[in-house]
C-alpha atoms as a PDB file:
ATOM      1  CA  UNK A   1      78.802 -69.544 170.795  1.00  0.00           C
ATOM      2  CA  UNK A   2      78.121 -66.872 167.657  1.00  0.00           C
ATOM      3  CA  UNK A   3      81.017 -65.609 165.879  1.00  0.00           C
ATOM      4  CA  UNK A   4      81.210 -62.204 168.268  1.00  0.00           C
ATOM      5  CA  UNK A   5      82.442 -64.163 170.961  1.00  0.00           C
ATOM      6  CA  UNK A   6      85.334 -65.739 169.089  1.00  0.00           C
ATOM      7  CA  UNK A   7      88.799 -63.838 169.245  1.00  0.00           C
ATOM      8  CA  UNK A   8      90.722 -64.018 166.163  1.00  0.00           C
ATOM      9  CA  UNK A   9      94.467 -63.356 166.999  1.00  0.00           C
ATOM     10  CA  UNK A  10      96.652 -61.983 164.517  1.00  0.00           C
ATOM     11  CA  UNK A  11     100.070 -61.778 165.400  1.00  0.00           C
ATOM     12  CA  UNK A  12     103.038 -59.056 164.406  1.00  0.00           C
ATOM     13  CA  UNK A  13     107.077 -58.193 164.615  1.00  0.00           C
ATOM     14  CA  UNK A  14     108.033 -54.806 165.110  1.00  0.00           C
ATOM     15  CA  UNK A  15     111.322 -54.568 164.752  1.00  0.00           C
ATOM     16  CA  UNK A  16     113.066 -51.451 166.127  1.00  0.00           C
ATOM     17  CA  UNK A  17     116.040 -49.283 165.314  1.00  0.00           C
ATOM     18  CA  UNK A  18     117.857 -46.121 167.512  1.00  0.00           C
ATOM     19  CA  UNK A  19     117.183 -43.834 164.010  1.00  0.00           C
ATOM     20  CA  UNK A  20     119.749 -42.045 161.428  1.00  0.00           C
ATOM     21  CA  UNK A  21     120.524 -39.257 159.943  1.00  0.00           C
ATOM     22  CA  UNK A  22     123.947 -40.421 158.581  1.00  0.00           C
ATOM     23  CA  UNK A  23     123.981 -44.187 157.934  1.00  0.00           C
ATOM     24  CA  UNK A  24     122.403 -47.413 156.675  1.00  0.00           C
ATOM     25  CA  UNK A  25     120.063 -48.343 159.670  1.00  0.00           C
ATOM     26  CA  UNK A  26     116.845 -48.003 157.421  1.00  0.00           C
ATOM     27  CA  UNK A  27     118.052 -50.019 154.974  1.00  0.00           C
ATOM     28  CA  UNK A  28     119.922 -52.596 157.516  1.00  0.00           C
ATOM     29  CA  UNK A  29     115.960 -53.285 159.292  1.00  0.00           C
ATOM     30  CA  UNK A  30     114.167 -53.127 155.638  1.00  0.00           C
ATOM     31  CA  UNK A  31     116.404 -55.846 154.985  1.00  0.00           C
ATOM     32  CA  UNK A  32     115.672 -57.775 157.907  1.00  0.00           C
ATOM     33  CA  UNK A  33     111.876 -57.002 157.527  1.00  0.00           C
ATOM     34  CA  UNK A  34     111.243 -58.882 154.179  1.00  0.00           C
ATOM     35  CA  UNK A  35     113.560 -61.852 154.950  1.00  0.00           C
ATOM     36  CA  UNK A  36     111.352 -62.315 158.139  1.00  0.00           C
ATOM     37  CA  UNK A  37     108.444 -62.395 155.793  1.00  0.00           C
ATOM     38  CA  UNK A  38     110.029 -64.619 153.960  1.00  0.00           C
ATOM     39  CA  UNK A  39     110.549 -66.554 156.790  1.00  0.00           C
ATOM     40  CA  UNK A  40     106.491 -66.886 156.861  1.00  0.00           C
ATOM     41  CA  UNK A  41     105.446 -63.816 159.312  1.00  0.00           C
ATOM     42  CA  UNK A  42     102.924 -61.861 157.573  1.00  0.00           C
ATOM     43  CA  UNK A  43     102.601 -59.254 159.976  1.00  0.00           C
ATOM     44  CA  UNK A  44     106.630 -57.420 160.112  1.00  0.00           C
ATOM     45  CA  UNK A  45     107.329 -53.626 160.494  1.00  0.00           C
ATOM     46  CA  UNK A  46     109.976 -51.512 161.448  1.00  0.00           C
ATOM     47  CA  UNK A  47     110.063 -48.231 163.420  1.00  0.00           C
ATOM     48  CA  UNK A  48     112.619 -46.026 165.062  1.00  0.00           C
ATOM     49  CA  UNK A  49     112.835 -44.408 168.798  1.00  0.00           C
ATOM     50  CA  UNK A  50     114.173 -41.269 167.046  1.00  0.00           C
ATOM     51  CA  UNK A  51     114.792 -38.857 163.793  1.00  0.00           C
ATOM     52  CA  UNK A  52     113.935 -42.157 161.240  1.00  0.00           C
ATOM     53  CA  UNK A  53     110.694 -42.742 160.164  1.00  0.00           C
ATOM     54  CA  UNK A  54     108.162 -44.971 160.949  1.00  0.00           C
ATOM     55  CA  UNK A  55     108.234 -43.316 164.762  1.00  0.00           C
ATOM     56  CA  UNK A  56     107.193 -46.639 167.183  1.00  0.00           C
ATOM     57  CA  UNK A  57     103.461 -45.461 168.166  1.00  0.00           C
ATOM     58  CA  UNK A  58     103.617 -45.406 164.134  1.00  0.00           C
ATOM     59  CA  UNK A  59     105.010 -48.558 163.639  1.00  0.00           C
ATOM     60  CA  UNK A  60     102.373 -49.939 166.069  1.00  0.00           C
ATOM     61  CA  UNK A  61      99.451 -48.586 164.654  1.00  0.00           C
ATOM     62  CA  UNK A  62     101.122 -49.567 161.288  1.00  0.00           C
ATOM     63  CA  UNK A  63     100.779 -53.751 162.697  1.00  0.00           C
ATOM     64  CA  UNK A  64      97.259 -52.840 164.221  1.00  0.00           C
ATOM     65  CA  UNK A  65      95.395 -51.093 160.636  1.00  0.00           C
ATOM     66  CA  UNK A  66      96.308 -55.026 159.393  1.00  0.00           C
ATOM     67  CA  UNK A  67      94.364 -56.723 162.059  1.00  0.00           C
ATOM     68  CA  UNK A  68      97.073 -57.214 164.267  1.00  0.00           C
ATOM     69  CA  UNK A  69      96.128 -57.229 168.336  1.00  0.00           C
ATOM     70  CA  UNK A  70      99.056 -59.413 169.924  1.00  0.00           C
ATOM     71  CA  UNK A  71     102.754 -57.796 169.112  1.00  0.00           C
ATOM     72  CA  UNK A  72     106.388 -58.827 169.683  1.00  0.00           C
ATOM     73  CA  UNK A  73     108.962 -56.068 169.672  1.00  0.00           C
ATOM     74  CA  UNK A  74     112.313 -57.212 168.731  1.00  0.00           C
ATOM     75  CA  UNK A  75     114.652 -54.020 169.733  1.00  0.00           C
ATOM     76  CA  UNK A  76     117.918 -53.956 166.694  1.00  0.00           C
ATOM     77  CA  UNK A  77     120.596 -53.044 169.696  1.00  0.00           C
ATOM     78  CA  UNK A  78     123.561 -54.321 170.264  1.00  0.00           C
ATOM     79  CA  UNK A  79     122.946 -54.446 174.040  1.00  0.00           C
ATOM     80  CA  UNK A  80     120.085 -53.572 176.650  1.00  0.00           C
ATOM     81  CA  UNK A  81     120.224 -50.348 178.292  1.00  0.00           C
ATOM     82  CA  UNK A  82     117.951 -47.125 179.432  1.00  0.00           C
ATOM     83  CA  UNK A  83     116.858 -47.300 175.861  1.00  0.00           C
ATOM     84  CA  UNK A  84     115.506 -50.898 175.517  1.00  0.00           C
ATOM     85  CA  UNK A  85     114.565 -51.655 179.482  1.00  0.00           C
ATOM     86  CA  UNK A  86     113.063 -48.189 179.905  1.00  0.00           C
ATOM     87  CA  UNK A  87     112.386 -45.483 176.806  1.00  0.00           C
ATOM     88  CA  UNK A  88     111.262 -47.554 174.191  1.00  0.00           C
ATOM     89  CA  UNK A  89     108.378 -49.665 176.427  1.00  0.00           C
ATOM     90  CA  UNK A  90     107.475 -46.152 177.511  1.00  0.00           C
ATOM     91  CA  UNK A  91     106.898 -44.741 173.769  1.00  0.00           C
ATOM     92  CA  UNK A  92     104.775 -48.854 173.470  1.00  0.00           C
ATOM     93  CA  UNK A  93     102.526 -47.481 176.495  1.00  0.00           C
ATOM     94  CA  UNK A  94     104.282 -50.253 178.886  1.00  0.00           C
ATOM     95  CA  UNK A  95     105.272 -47.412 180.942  1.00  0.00           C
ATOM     96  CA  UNK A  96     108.793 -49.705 182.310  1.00  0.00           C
ATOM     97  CA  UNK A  97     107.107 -52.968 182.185  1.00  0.00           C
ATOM     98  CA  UNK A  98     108.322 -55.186 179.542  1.00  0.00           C
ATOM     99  CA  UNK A  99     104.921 -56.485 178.460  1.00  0.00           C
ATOM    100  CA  UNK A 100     100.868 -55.278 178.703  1.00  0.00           C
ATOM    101  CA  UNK A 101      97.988 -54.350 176.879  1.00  0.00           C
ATOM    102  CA  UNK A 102      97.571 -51.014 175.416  1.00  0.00           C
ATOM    103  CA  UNK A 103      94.662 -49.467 173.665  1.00  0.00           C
ATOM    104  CA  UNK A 104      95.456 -48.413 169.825  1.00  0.00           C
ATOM    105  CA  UNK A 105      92.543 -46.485 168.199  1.00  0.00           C
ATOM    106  CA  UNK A 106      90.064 -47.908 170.183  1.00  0.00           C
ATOM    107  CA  UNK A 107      91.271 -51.751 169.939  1.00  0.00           C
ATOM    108  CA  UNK A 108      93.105 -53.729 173.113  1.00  0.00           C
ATOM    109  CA  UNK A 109      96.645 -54.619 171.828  1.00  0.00           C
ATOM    110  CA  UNK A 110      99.013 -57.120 173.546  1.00  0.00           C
ATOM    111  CA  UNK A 111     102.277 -55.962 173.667  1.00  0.00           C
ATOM    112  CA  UNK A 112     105.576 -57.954 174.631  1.00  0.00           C
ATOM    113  CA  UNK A 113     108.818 -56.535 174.450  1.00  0.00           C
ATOM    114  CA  UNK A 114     111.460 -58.806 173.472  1.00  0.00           C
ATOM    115  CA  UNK A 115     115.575 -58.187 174.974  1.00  0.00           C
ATOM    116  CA  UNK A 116     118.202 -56.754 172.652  1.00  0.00           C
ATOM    117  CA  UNK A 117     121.195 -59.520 170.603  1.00  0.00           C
ATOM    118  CA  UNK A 118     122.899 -58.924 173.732  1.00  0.00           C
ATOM    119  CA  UNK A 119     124.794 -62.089 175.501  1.00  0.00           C
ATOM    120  CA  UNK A 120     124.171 -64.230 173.201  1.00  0.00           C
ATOM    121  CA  UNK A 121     127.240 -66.062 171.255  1.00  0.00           C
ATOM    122  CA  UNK A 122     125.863 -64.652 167.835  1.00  0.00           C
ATOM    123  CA  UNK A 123     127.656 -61.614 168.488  1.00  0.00           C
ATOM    124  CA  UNK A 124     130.962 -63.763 169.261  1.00  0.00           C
ATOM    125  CA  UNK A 125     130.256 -66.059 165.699  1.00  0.00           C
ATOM    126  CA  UNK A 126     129.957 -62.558 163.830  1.00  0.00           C
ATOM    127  CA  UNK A 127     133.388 -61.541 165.615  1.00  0.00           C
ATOM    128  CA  UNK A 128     134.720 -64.719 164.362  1.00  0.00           C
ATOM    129  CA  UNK A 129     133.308 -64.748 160.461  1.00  0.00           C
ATOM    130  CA  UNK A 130     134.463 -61.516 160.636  1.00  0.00           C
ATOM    131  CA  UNK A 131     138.205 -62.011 161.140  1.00  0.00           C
ATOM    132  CA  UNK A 132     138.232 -64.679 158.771  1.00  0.00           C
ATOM    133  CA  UNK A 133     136.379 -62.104 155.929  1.00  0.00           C
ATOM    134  CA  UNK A 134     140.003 -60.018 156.529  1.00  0.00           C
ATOM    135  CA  UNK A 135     142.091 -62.735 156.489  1.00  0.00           C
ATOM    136  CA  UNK A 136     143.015 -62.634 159.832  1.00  0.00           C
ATOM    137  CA  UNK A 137     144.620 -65.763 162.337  1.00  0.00           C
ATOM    138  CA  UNK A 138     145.391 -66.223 166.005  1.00  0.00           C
ATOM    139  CA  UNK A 139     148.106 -64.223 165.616  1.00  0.00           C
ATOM    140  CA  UNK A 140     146.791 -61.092 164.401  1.00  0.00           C
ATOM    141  CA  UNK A 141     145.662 -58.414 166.940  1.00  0.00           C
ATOM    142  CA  UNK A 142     141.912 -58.142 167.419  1.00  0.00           C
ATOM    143  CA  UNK A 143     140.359 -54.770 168.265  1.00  0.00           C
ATOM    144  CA  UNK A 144     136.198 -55.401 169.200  1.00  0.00           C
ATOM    145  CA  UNK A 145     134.800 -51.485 169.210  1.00  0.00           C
ATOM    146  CA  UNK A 146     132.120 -50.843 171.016  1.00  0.00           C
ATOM    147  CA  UNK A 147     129.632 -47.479 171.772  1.00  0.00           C
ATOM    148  CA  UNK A 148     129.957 -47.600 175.466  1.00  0.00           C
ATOM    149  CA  UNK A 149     127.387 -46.743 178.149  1.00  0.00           C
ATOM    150  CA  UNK A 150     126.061 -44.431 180.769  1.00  0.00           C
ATOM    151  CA  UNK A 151     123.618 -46.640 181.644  1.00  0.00           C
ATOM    152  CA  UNK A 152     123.833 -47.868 185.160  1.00  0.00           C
ATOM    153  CA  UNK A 153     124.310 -51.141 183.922  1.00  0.00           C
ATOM    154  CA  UNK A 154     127.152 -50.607 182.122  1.00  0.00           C
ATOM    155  CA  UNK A 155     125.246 -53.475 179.546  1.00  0.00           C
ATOM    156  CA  UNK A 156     127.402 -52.471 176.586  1.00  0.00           C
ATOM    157  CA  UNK A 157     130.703 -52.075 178.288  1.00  0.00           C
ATOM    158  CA  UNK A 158     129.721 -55.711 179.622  1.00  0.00           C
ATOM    159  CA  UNK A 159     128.941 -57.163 176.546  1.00  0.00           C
ATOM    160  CA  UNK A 160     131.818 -55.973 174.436  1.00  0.00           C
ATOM    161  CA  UNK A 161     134.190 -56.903 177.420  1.00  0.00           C
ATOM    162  CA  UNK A 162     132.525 -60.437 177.754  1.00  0.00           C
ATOM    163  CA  UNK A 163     132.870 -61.012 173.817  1.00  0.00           C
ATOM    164  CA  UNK A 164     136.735 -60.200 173.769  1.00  0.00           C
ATOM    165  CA  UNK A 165     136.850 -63.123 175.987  1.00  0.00           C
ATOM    166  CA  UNK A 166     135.331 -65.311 174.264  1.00  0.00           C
ATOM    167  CA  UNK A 167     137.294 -64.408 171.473  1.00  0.00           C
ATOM    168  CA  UNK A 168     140.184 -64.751 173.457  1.00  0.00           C
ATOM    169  CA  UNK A 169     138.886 -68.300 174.928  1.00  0.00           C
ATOM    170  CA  UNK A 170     138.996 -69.781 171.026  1.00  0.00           C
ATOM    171  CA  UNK A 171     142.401 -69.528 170.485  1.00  0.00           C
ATOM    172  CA  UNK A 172     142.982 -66.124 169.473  1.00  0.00           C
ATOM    173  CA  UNK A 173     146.270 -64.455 171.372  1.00  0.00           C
ATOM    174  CA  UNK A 174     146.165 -61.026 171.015  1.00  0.00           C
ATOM    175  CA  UNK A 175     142.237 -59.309 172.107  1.00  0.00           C
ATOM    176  CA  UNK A 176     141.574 -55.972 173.576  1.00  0.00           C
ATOM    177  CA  UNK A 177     138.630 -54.026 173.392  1.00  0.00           C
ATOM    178  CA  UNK A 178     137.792 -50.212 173.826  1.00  0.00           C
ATOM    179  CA  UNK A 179     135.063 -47.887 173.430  1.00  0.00           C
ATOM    180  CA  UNK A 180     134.104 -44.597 171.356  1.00  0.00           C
ATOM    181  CA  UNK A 181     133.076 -43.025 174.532  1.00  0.00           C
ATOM    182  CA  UNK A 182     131.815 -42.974 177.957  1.00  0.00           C
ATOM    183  CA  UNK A 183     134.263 -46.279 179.427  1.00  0.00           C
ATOM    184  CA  UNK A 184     137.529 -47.415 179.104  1.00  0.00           C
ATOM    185  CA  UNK A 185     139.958 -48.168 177.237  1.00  0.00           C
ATOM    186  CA  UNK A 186     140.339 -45.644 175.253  1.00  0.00           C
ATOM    187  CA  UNK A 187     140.774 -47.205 171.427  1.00  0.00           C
ATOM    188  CA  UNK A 188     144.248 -45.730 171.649  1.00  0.00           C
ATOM    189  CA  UNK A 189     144.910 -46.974 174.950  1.00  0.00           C
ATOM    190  CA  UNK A 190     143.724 -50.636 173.551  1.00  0.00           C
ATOM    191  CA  UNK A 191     145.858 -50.189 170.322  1.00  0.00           C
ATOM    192  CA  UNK A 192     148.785 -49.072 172.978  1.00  0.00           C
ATOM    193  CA  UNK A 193     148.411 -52.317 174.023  1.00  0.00           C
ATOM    194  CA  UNK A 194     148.313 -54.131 171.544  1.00  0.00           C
ATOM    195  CA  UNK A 195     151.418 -52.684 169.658  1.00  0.00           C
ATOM    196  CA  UNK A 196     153.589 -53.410 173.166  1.00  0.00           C
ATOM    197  CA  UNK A 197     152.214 -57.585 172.161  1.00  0.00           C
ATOM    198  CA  UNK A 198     154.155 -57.520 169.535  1.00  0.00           C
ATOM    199  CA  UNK A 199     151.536 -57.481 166.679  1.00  0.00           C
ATOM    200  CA  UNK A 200     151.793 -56.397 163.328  1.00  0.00           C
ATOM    201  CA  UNK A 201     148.359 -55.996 161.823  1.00  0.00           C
ATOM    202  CA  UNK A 202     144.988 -55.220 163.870  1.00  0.00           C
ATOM    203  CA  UNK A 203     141.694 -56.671 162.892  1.00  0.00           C
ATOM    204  CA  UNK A 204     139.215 -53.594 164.459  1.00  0.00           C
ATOM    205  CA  UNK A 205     135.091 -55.329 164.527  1.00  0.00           C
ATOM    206  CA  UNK A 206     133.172 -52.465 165.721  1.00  0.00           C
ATOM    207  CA  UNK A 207     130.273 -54.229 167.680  1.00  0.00           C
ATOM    208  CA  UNK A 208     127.678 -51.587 166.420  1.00  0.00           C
ATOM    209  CA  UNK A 209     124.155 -52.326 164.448  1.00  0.00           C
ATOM    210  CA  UNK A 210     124.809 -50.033 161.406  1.00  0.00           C
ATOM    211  CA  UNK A 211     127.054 -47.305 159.490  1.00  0.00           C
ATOM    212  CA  UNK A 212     126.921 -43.886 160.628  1.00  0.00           C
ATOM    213  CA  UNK A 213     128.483 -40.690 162.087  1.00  0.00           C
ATOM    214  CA  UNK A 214     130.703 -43.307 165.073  1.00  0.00           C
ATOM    215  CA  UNK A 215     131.947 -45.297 162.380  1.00  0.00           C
ATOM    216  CA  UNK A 216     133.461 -42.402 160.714  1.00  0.00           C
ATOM    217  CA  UNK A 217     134.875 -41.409 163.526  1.00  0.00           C
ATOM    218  CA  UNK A 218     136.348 -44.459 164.989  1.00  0.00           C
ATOM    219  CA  UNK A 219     139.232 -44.521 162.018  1.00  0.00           C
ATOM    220  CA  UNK A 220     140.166 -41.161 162.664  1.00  0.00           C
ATOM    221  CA  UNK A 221     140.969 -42.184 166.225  1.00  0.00           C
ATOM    222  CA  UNK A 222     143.930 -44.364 165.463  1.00  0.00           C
ATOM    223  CA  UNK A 223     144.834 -41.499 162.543  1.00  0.00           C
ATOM    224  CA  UNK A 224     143.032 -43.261 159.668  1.00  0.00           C
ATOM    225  CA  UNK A 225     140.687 -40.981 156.934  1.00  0.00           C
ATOM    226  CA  UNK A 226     137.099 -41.311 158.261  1.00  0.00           C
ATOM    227  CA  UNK A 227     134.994 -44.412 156.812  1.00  0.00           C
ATOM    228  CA  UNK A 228     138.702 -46.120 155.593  1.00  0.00           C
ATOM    229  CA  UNK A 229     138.679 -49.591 155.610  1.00  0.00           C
ATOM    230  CA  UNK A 230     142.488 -50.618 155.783  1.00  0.00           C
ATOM    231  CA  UNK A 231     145.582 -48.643 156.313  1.00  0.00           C
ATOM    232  CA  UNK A 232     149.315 -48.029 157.894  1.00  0.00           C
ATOM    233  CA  UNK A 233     149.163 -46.572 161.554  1.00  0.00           C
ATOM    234  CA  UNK A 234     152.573 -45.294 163.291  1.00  0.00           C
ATOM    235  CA  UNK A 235     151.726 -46.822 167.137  1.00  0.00           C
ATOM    236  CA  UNK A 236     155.111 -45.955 169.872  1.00  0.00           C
ATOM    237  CA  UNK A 237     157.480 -45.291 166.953  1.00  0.00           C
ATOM    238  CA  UNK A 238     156.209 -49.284 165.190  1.00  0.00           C
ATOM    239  CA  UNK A 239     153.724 -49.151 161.849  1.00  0.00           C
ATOM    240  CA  UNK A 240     151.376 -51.632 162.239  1.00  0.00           C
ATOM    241  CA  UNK A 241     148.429 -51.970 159.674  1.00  0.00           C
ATOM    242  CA  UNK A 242     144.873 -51.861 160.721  1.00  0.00           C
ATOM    243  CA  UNK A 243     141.826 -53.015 159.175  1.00  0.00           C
ATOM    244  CA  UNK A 244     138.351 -51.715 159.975  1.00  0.00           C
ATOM    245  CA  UNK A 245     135.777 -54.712 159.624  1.00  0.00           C
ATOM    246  CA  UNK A 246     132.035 -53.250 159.082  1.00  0.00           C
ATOM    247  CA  UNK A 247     129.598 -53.381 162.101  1.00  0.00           C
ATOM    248  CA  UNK A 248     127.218 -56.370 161.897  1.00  0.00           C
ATOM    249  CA  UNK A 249     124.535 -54.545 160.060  1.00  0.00           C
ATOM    250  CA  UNK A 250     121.835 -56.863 158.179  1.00  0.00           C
ATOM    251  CA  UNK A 251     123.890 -60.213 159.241  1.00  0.00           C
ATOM    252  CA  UNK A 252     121.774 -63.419 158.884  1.00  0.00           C
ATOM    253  CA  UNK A 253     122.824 -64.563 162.081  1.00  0.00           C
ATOM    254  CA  UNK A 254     121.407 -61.967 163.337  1.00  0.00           C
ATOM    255  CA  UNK A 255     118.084 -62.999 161.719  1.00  0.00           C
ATOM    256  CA  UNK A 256     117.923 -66.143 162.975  1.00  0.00           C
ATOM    257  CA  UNK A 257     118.078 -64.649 166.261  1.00  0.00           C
ATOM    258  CA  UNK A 258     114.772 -62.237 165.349  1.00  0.00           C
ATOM    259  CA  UNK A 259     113.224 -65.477 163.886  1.00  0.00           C
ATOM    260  CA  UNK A 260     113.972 -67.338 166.918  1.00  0.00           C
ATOM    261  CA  UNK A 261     112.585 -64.596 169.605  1.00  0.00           C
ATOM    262  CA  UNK A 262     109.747 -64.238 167.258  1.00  0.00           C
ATOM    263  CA  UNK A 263     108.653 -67.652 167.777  1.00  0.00           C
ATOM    264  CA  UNK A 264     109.618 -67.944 171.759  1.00  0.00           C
ATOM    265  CA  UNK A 265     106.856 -65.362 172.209  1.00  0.00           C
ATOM    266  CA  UNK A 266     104.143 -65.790 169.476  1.00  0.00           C
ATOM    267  CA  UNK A 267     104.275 -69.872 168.516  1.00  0.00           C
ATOM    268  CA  UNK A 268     101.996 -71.413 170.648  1.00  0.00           C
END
């Protein structure tokens, strides 16, 4: 055998992000990128299916300019949807497959796509770490937030319904959950509710990946100043006061799970 019939592998994250023009996102996955090389992966890079900058094909060809010719993509979402099970494999050249092999400036590329945080109970031990960062208890109402879908799915409405619940299942006696848009409840509808249980402060975790333009609008919902953190609501005649927890951003639980996918499809 002469060396020209030997393979060398070389393996690579690419971690992707929706885009921003009015939040942290960049910043959030830069994050995440050098603690995963820190981790010990020498190949990491981070792209965006829109506005931000690396654009995926970039990102790609980014991984493949190092040597790289077998890829993991680790999507940043909250939850799958037309965006991680259809759009994003499409801008990999998967077409809607999930994996394949691609041809990047001339050189075959292997290219898996990995599933978004999505049902895992990370996104429940955030919830949790969360409350406790406000001070909250079992008594407090909790408010999870989440984007809502028009994917057939319904994946995010799922997941943020499925987390309340296991909110609810620890202990905690007062959990609704509502979306910005496209399902129900409203948020007022789910603060409604709440207020009529008796509570007198709200704990809001907005199951989203980073700031931006929903997160400013999410407080002005229940009639707080956009991007406020805390303040006094007036809810069926009652002031109760709210809180407005960040969304989960650069959390290292959230690494683990990247370190852990990473390793499902490239150890070996």
């Amino acid at each position: 055998m002469t060396s020209q019939d030997v393979t060398i592998v070389s393996k690579g994250i690419l971690i992707v992000g929706y885009g921003t023009t009015d939040g942290n996102l960049i910043e959030v996955l830069d994050t995440q990128v050098g603690r995963m090389k820190c981790r010990g992966w020498e190949h990491v890079e981070k792209a965006f299916f829109r506005v931000s900058n690396p654009t995926i094909p970039e990102g790609v060809k980014l991984l493949v300019d190092q040597g790289v010719n077998e890829i993991v993509v680790l999507p940043y979402y909250i939850s799958e949807g037309t965006l991680t099970k259809e759009l994003i494999p499409e801008k990999l050249g998967l077409g809607k497959s999930d994996s394949g092999k691609v041809m990047v400036d001339g050189k075959e590329v292997s290219i898996t796509m990995a599933s978004a945080f999505d049902t895992g109970y990370t996104l429940t031990d955030i919830i949790c770490d969360k409350i406790a960062d406000a001070h909250g208890d079992m008594d407090c109402g909790i408010l999870i937030l989440g984007h809502g879908t028009r994917f057939r799915a319904k994946s995010n409405m799922m997941t943020i319904k499925m987390n309340a619940e296991r909110v609810a299942a620890r202990g905690y006696k007062h959990v609704g959950y509502a979306f910005n848009e496209f399902n129900e409840p409203t948020i007022n509808e789910a603060v409604d509710r709440l207020e009529k249980e008796g509570v007198e402060r709200i704990i809001a975790v907005p199951l989203f990946i980073a700031m931006g333009v929903h997160l400013r609008d999410l407080p002005k919902k229940v009639g707080l100043d956009p991007y406020k953190e805390s303040g006094d609501i007036t809810v069926n005649g009652r002031t109760i006061n709210i809180f407005f927890a960040r969304p989960v951003e650069s959390n290292p639980r959230l690494l683990d799970v990247l370190d852990q996918k990473a390793r499902e499809y490239l150890d070996g």
